[in-house]
C-alpha atoms as a PDB file:
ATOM      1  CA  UNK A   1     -13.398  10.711  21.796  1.00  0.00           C
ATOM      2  CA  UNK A   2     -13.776   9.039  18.166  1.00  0.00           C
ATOM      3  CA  UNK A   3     -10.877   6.729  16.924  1.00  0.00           C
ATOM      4  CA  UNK A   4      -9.623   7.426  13.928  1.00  0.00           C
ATOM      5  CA  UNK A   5      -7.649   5.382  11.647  1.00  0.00           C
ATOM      6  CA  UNK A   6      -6.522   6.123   7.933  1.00  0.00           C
ATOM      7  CA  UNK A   7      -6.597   3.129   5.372  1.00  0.00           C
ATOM      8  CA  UNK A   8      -3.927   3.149   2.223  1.00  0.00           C
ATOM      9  CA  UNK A   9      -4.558   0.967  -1.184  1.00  0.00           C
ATOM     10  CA  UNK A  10      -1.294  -0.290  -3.102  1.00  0.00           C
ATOM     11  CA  UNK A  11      -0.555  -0.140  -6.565  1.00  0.00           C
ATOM     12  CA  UNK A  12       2.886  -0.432  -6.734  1.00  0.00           C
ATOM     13  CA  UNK A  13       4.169   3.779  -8.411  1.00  0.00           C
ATOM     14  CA  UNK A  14       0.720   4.580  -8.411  1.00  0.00           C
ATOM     15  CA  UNK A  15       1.361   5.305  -4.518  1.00  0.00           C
ATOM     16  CA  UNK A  16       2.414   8.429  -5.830  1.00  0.00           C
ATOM     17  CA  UNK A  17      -1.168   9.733  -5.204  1.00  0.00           C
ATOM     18  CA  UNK A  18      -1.262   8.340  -1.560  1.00  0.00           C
ATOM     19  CA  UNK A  19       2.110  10.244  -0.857  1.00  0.00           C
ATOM     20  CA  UNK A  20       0.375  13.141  -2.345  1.00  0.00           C
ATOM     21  CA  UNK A  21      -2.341  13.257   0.070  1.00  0.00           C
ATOM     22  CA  UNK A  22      -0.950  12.065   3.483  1.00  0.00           C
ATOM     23  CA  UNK A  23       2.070  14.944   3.015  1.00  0.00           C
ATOM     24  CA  UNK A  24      -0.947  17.476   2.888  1.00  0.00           C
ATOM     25  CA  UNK A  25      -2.652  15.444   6.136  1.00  0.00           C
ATOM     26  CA  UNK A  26       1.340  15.698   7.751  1.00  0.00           C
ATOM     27  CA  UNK A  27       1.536  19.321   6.809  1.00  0.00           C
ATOM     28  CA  UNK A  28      -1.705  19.964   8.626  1.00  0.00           C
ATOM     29  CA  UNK A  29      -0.944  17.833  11.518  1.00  0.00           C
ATOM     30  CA  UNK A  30      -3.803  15.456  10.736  1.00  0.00           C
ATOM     31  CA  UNK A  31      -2.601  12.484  13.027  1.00  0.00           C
ATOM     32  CA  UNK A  32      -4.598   9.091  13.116  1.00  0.00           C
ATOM     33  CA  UNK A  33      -4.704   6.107  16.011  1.00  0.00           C
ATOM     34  CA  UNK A  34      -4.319   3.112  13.538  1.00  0.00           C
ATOM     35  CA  UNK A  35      -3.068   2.904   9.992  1.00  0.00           C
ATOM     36  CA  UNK A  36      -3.397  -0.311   7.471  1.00  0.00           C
ATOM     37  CA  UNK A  37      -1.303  -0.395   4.572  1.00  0.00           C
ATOM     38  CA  UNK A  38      -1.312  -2.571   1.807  1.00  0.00           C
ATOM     39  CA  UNK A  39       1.663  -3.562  -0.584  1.00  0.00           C
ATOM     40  CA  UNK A  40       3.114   0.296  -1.695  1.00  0.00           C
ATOM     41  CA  UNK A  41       0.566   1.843   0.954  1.00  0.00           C
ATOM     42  CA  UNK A  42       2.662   0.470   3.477  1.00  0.00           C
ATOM     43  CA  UNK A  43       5.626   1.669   2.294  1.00  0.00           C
ATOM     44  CA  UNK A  44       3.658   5.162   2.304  1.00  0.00           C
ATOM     45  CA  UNK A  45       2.326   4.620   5.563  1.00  0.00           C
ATOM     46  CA  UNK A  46       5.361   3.710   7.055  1.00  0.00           C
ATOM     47  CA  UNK A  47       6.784   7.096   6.191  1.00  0.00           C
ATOM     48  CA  UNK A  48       3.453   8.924   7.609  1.00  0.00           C
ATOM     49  CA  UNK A  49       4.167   7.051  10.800  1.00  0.00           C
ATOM     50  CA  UNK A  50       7.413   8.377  10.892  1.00  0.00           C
ATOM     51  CA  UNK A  51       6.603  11.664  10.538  1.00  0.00           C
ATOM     52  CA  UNK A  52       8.792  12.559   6.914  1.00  0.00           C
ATOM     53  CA  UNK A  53       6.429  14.405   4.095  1.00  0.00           C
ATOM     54  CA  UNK A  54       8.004  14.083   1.063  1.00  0.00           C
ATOM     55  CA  UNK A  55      10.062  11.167   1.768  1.00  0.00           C
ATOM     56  CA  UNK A  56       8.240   8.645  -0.408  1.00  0.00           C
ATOM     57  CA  UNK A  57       7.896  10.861  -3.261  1.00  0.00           C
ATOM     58  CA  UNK A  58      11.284  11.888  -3.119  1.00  0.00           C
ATOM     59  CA  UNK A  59      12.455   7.806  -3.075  1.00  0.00           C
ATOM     60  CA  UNK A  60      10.440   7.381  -6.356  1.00  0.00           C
ATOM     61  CA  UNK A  61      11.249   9.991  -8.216  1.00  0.00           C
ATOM     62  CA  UNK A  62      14.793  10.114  -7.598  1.00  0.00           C
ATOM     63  CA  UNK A  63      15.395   5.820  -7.468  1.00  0.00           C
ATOM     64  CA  UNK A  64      13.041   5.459 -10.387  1.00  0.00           C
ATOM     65  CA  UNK A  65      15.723   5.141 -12.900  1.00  0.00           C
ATOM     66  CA  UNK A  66      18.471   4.007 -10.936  1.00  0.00           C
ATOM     67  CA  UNK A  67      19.186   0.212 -11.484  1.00  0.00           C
ATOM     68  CA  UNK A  68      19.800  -0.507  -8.016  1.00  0.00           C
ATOM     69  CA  UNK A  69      16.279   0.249  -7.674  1.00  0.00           C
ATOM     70  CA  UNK A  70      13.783  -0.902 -10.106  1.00  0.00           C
ATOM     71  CA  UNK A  71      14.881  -3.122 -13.383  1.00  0.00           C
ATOM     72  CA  UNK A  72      14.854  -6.313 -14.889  1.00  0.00           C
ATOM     73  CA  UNK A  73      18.195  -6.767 -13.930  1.00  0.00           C
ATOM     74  CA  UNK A  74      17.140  -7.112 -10.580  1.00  0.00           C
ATOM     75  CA  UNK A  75      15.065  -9.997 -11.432  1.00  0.00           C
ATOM     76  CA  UNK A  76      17.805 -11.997 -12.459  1.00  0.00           C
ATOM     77  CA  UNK A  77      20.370 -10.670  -9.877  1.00  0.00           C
ATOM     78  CA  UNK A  78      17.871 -10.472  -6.574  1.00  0.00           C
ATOM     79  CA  UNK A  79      14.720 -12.443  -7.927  1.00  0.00           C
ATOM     80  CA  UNK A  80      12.836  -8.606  -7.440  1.00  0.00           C
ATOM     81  CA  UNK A  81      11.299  -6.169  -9.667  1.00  0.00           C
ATOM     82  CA  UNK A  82      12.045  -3.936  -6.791  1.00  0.00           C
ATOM     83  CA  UNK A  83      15.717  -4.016  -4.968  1.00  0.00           C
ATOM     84  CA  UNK A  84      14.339  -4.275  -1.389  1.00  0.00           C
ATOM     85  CA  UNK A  85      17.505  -4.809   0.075  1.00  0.00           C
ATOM     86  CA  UNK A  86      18.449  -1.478  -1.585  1.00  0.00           C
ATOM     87  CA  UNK A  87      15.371   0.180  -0.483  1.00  0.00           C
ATOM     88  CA  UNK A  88      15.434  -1.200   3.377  1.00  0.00           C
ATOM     89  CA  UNK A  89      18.980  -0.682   3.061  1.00  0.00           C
ATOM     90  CA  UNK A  90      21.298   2.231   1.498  1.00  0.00           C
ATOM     91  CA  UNK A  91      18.575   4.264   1.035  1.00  0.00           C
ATOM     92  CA  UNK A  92      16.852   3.736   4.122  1.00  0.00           C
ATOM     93  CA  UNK A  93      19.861   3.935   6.243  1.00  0.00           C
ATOM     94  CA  UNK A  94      22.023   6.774   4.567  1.00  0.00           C
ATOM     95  CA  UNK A  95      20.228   7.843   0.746  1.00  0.00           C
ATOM     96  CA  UNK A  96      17.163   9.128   2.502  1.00  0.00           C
ATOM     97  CA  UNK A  97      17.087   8.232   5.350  1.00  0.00           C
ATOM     98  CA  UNK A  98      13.969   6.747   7.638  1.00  0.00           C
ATOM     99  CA  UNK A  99      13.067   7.989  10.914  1.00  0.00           C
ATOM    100  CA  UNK A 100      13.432   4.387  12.377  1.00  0.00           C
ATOM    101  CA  UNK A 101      13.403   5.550  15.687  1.00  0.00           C
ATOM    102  CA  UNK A 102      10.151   8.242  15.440  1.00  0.00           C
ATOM    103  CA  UNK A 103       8.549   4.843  13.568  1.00  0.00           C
ATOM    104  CA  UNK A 104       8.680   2.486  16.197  1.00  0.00           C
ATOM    105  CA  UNK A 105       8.131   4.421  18.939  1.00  0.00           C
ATOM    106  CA  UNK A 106       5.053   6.619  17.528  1.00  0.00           C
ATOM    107  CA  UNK A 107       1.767   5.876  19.012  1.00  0.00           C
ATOM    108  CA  UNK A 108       0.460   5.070  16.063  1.00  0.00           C
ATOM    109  CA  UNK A 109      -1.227   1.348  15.778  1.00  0.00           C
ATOM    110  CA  UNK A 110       0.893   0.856  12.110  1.00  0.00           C
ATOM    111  CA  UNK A 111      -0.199  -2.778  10.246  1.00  0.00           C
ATOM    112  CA  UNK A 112       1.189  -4.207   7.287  1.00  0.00           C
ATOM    113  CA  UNK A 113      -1.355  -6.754   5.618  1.00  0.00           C
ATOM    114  CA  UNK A 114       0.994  -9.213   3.324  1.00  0.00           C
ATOM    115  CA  UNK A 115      -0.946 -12.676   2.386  1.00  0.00           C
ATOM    116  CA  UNK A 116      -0.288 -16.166   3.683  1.00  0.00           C
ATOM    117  CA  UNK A 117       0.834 -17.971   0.412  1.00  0.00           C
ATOM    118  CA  UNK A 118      -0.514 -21.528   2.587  1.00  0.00           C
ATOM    119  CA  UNK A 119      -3.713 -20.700   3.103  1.00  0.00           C
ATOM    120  CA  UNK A 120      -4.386 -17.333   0.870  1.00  0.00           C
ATOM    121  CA  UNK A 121      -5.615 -15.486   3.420  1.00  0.00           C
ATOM    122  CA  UNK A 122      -4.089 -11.734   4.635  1.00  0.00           C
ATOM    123  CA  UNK A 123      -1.626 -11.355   6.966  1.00  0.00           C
ATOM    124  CA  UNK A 124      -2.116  -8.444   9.428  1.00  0.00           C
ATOM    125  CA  UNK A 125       1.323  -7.651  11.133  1.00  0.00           C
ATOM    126  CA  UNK A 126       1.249  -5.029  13.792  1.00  0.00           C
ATOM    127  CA  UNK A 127       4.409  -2.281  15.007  1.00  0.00           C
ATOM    128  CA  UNK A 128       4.937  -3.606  18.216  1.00  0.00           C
ATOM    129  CA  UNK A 129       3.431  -6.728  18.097  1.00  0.00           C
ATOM    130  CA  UNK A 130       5.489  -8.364  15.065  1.00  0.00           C
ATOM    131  CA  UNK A 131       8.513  -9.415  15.786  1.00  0.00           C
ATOM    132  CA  UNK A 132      10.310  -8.004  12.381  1.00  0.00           C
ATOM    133  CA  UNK A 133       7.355  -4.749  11.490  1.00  0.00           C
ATOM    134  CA  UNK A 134      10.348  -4.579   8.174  1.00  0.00           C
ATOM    135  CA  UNK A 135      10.110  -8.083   6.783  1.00  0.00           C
ATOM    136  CA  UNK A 136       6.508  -7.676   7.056  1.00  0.00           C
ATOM    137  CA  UNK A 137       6.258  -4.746   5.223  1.00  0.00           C
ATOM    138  CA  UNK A 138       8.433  -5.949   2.368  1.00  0.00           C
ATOM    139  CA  UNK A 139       6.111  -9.093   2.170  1.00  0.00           C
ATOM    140  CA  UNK A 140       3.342  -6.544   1.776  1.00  0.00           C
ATOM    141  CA  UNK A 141       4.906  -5.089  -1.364  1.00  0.00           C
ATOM    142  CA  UNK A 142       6.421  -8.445  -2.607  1.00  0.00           C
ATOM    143  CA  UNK A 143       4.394  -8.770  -6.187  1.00  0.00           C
ATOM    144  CA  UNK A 144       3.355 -12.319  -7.134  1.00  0.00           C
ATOM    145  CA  UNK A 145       6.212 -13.276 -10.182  1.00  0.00           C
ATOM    146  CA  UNK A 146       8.194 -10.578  -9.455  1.00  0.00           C
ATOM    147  CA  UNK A 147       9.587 -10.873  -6.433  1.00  0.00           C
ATOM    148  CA  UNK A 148      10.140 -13.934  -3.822  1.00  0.00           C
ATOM    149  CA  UNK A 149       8.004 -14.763  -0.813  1.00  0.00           C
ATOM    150  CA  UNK A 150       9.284 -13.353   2.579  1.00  0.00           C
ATOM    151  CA  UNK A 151       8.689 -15.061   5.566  1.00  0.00           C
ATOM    152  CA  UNK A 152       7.256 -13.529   8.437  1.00  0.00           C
ATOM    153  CA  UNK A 153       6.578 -15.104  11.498  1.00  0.00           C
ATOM    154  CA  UNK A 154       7.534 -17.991  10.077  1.00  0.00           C
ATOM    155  CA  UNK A 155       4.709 -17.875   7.362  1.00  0.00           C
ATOM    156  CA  UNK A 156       5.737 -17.567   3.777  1.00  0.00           C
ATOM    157  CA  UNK A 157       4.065 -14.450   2.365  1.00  0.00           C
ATOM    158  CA  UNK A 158       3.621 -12.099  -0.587  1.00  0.00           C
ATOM    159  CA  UNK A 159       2.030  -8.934  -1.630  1.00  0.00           C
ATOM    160  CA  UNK A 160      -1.323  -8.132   0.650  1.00  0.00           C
ATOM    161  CA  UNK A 161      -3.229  -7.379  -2.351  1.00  0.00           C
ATOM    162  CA  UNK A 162      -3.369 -11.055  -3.502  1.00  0.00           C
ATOM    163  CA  UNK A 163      -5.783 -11.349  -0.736  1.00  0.00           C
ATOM    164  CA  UNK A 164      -7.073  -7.807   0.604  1.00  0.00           C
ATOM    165  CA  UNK A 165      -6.732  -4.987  -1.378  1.00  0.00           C
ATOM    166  CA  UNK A 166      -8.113  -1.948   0.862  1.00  0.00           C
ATOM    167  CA  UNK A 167      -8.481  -3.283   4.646  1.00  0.00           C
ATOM    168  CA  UNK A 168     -11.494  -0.683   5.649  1.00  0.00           C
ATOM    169  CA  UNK A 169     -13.414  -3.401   7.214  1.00  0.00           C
ATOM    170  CA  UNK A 170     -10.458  -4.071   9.546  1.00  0.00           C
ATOM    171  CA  UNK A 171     -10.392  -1.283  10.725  1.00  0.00           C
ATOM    172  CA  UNK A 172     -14.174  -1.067  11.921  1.00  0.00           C
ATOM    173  CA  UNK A 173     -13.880  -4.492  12.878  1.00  0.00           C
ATOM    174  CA  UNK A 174     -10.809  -3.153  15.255  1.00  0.00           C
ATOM    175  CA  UNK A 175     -13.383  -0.217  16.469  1.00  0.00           C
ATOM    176  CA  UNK A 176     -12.239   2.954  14.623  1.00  0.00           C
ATOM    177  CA  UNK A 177     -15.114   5.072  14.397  1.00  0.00           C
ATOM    178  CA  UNK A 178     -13.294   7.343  11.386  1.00  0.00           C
ATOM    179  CA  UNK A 179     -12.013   5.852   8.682  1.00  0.00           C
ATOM    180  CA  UNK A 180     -10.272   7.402   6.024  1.00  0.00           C
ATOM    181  CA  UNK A 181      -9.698   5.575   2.956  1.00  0.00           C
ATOM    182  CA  UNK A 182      -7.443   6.350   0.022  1.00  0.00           C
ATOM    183  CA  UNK A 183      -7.188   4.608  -3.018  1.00  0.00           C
ATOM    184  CA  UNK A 184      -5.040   4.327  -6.051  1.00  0.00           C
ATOM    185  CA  UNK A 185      -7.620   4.140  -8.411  1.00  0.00           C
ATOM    186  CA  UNK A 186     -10.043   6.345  -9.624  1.00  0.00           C
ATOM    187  CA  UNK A 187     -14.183   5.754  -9.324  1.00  0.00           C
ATOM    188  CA  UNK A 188     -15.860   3.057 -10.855  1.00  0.00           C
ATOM    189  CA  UNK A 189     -12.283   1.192 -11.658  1.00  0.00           C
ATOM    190  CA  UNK A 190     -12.434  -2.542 -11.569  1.00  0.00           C
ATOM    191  CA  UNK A 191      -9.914  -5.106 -12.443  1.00  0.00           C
ATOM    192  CA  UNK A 192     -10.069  -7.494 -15.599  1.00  0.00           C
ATOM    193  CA  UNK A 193     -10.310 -11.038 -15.192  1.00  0.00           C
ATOM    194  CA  UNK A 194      -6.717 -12.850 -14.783  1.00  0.00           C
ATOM    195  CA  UNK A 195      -6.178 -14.327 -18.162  1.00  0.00           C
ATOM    196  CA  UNK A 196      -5.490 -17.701 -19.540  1.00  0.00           C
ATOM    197  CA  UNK A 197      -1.648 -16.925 -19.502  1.00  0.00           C
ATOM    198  CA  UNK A 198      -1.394 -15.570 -16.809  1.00  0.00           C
ATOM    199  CA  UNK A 199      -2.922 -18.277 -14.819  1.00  0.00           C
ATOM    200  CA  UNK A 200      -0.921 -20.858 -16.186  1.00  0.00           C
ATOM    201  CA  UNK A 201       1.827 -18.852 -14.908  1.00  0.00           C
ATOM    202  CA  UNK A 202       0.451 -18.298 -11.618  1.00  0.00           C
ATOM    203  CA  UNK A 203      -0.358 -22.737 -11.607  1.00  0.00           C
ATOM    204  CA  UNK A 204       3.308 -23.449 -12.508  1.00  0.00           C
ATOM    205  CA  UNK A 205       4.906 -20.777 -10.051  1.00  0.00           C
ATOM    206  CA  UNK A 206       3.244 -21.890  -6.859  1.00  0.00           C
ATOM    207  CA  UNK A 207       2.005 -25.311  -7.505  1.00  0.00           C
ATOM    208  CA  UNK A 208       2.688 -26.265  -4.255  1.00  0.00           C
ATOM    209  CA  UNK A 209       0.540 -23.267  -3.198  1.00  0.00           C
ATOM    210  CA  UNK A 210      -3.042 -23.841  -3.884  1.00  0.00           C
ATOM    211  CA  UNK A 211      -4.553 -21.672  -1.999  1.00  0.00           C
ATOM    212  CA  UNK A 212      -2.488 -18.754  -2.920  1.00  0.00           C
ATOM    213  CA  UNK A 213      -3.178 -19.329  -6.823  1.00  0.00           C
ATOM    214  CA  UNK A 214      -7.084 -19.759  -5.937  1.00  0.00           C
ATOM    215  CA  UNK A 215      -6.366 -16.535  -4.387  1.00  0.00           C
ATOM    216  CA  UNK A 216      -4.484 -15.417  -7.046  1.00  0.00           C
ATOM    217  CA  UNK A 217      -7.750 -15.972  -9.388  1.00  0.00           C
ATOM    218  CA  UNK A 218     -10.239 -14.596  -7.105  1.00  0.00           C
ATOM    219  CA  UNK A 219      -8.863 -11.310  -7.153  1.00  0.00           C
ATOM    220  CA  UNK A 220      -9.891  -9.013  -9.365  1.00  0.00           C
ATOM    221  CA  UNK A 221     -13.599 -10.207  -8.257  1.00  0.00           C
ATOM    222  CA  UNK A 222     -12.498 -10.015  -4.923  1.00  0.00           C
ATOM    223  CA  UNK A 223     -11.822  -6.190  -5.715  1.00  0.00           C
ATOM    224  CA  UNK A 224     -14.812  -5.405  -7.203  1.00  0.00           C
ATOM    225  CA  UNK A 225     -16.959  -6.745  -3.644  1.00  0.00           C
ATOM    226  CA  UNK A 226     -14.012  -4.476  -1.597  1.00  0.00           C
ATOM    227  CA  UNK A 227     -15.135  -1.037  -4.419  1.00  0.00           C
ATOM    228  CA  UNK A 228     -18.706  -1.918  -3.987  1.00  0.00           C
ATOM    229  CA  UNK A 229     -19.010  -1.829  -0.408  1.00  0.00           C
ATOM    230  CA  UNK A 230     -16.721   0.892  -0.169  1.00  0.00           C
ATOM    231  CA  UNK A 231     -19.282   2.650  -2.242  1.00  0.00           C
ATOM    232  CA  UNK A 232     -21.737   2.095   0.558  1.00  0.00           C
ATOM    233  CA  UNK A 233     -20.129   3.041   3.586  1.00  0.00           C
ATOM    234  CA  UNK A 234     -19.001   5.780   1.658  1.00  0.00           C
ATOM    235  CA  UNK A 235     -22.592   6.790   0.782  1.00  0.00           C
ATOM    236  CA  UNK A 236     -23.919   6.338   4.551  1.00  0.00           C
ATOM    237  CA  UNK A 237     -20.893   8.608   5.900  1.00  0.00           C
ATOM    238  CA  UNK A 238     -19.291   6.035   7.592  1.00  0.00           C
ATOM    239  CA  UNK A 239     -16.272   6.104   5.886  1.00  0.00           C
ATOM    240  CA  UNK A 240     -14.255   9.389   3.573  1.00  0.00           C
ATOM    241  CA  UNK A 241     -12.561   8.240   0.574  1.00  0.00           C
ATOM    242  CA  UNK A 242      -9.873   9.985  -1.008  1.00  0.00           C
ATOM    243  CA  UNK A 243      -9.462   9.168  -4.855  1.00  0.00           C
ATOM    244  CA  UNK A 244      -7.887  10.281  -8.153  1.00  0.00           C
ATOM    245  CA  UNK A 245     -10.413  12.356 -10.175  1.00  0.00           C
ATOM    246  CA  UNK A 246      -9.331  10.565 -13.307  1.00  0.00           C
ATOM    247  CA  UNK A 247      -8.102   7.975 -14.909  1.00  0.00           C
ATOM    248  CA  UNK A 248      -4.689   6.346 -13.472  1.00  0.00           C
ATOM    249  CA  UNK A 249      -2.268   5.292 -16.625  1.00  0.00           C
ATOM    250  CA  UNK A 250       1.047   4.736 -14.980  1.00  0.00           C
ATOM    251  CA  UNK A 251       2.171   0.997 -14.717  1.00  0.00           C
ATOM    252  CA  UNK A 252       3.579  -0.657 -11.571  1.00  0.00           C
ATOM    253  CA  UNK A 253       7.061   0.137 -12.963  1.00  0.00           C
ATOM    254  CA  UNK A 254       6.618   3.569 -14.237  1.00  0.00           C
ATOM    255  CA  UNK A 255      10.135   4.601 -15.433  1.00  0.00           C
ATOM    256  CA  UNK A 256       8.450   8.431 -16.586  1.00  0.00           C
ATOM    257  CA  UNK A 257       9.089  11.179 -13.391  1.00  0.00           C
ATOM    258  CA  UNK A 258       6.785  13.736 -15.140  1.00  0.00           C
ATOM    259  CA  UNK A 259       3.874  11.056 -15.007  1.00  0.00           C
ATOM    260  CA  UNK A 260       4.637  10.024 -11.494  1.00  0.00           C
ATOM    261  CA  UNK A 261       5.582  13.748 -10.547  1.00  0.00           C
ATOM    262  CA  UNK A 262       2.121  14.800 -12.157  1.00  0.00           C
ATOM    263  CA  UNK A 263       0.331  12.279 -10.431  1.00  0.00           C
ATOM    264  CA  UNK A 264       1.622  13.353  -6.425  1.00  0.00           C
ATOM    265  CA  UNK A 265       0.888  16.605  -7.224  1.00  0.00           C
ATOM    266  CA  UNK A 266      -3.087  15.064  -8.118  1.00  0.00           C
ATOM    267  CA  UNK A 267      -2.743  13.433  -4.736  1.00  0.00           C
ATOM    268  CA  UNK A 268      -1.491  17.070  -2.828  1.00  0.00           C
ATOM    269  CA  UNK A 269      -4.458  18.929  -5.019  1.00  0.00           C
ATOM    270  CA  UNK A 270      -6.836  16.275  -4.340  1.00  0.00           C
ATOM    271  CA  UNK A 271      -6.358  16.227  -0.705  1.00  0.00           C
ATOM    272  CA  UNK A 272      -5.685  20.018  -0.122  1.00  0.00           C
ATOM    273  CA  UNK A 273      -9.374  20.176  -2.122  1.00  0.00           C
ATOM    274  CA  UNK A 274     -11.385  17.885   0.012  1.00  0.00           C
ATOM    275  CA  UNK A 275      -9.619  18.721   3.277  1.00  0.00           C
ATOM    276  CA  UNK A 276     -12.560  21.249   4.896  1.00  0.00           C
ATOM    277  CA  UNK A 277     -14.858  18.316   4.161  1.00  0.00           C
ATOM    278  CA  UNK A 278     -12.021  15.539   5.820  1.00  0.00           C
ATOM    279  CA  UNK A 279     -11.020  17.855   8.636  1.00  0.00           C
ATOM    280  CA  UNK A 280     -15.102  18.067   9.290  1.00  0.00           C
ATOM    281  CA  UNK A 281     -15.588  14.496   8.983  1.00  0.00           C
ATOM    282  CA  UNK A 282     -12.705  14.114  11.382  1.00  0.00           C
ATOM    283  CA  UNK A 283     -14.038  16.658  13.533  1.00  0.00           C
ATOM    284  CA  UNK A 284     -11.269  18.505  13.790  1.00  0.00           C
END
């Protein structure tokens, strides 16, 4: 009998097309053995594992505009583009809430890959194995400037992207024999070069973190290698990758619920579209 595990890109509100997708796999009853989630793919993920559909859309779109959420003022007040403590918090516990307990104790193999600011390499936490699965997760989804590091295990860490943006080849590596990839961004996407600015920024912020601003750097040509070879298992069947069909133009901080809103229901299309050819992949 194959293992299975299903593989979920960040991107911050772009998520919104992951949600989109795994609430069709929930609805169906699609279940997988393992699950890697980077940065906002872990928040998705972690909602997938605990069995809610709907649940992260419904967090975005109705926290999207509420300053306890998502703001600048958060910066200043919590050091965070994102209000974790809110999210892990009121609205975890009592807003809307998580299914803690179906979480934890699901069979599901659930890791959250968040990156070692010392040495710039990812971080892959497992349910079970980690002794806080939560802090882990909010390290995932920590950006680089716009939120603090989070320690986990001990380790100082930030957002899993900085070093691994789409874990497939953990995955194999960990023997899954079906793999099921989705990403944030549509075919042929690759990221610009970090600019001049930027990396000054990046220098003076973690000076006494090397590694994680050579990381930093590397990243967007990091990326590309991850797209390309994605292209390759995709093309020798080894993995099925679940994309938008176009273009995505929402920022990280997308404040517009008809964009965001627009862009789940690309995910639930997308998914609902492809799903003879995922369910046959999957062999179910």
């Amino acid at each position: 009998m194959s293992k299975k595990a299903i593989v979920l890109e960040g991107g911050s509100l772009r998520c919104m097309f992951s949600a989109g997708a795994v609430d069709v796999m929930m609805e169906q009853g699609i279940s997988y053995d393992g699950l890697f989630g980077v940065s906002a793919g872990a928040l998705t993920g972690a909602n997938y594992v605990s069995g809610q559909p709907g649940r992260t859309a419904e967090v975005n779109l109705n926290f999207v505009n509420d300053k306890r959420y998502l703001g600048v003022r958060n910066l200043l007040l919590h050091r965070s583009l994102f209000n974790f403590d809110f999210l892990f918090g009121e609205i975890c516990d009592t807003l809307v809430p998580m299914d803690r307990e179906t979480f934890e104790n699901s069979a599901c193999r659930f890791t959250a890959v968040s990156t070692n600011c010392l040495t710039g390499e990812p971080v892959f936490s497992e349910k079970g194995a980690c002794t806080d699965i939560y802090a882990a997760i909010r390290a995932s989804a920590s950006l680089p400037l716009l939120a603090p590091m989070v320690q986990v295990e001990g380790v100082p860490c930030l957002d899993g992207g900085v070093s691994l943006s789409i874990p497939y080849m953990r995955a194999l590596e960990e023997g899954y024999d079906k793999v099921v990839v989705v990403t944030t961004r549509e075919h042929g996407f690759r990221k610009e070069r970090v600019s001049r600015p930027v990396a000054r920024m990046y220098a003076r912020a973690y000076r006494k973190y090397p590694r994680l601003v050579e990381a930093l750097l590397e990243a967007p040509r990091r990326y590309g290698r991850e797209l390309d070879m994605l292209d390759r298992l995709e093309a020798q069947g080894r993995l099925f990758v679940l994309r938008p069909p176009q273009p995505v133009t929402i920022s990280r901080a997308e404040k517009d619920t008809k964009k965001l809103r627009a862009l789940y229901q690309q995910g639930l299309d997308t998914c609902r579209s492809r799903l003879p050819a995922l369910l046959e992949y999957l062999g179910e």
